[in-house]
Protein backbone atom coordinates (compact mmCIF):
# COMPACT_ATOMS: atom_id res chain seq x y z
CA UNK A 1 0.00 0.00 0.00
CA UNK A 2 1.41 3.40 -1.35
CA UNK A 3 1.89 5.74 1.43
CA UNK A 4 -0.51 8.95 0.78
CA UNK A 5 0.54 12.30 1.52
CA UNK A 6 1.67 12.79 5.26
CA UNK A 7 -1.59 14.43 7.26
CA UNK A 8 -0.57 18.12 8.96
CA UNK A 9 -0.12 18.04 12.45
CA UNK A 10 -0.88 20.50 14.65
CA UNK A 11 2.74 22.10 15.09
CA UNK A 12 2.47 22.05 11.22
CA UNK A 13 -0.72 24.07 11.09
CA UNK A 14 -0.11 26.42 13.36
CA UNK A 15 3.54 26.97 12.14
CA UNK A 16 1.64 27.30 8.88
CA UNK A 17 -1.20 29.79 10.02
CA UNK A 18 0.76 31.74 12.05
CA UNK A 19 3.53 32.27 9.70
CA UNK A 20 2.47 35.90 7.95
CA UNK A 21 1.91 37.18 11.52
CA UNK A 22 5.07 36.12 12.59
CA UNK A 23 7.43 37.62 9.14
CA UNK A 24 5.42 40.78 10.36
CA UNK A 25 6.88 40.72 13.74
CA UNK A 26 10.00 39.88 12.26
CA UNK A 27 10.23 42.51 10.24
CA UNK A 28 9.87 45.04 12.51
CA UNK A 29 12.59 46.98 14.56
CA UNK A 30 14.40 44.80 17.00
CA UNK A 31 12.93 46.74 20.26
CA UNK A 32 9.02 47.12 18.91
CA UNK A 33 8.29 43.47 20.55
CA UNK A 34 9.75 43.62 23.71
CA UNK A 35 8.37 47.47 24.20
CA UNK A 36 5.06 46.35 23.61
CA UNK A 37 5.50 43.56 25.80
CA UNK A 38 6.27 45.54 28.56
CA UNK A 39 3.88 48.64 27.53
CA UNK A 40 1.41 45.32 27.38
CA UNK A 41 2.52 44.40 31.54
CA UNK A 42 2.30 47.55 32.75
CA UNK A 43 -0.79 47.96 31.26
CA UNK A 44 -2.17 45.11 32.90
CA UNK A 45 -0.58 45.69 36.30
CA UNK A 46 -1.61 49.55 36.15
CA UNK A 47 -5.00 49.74 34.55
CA UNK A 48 -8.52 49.13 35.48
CA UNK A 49 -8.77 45.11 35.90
CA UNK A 50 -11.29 44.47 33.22
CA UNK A 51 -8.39 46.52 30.79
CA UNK A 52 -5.20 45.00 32.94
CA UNK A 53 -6.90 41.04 32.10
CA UNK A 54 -7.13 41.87 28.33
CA UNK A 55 -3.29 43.37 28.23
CA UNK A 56 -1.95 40.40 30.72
CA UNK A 57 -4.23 37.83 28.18
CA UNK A 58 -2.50 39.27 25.11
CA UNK A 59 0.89 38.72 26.74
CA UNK A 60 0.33 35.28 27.84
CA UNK A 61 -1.17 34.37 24.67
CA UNK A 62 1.75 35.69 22.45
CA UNK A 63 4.40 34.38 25.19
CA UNK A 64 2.22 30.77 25.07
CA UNK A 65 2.59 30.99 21.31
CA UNK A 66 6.05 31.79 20.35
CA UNK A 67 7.38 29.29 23.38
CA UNK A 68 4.94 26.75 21.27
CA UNK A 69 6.52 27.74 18.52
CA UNK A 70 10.09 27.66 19.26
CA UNK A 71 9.89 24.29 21.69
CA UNK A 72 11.56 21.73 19.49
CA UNK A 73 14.61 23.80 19.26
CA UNK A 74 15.08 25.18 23.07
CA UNK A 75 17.28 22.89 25.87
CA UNK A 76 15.74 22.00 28.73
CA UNK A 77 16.00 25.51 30.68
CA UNK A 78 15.12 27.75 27.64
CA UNK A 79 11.74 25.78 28.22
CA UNK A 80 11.14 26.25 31.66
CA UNK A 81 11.85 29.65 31.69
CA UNK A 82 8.89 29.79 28.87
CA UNK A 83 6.99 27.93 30.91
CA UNK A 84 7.81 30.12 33.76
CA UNK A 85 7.05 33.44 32.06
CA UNK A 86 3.20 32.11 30.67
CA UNK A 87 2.86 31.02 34.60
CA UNK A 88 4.17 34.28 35.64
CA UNK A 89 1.55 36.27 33.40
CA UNK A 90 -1.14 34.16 34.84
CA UNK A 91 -0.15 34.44 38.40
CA UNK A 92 -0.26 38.21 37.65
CA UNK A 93 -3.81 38.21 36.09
CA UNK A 94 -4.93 36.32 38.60
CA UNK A 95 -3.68 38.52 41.20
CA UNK A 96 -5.27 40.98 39.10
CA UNK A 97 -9.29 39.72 39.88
């Protein structure tokens, strides 16, 4: 039996659906991420709580996404610290209620 055309996994569809959004990113100036990542947790720590939960989800979503991302390639304590940070950012939203 021939063997058909290899099914997409999840990694490969998100890599796949994700990919314009993250040449955008890419292409913009080195600091722009980080800046808004920060802009994002202070935000979330300084603002109203219904406006600080949307800024700490945003973080924790795009910190969830590129550690998903990026997993197969980081050692062992590149992932915790991911793991770390989205646990961090939850902690913080929580906090936050």
């Amino acid at each position: 039996m021939p063997a058909g055309p290899a099914t997409p996994t999840l990694r490969a569809s998100v890599e796949r659906t994700t990919r314009p959004l993250l040449l955008r990113l890419h292409a913009l100036p080195g600091p722009v991420v980080p800046l808004a990542t920060v802009v994002l947790v202070a935000i979330g720590v300084l603002a109203p709580p219904a406006v600080g939960l949307v800024a700490l989800a945003v973080v924790a979503l795009f910190v969830a996404w590129i550690s998903y991302l990026s997993w197969p390639v980081v050692p062992a304590t590149g992932r915790a610290v991911r793991l770390a940070m989205v646990a961090l950012v939850v902690v913080l939203a929580l906090t936050r209620l």
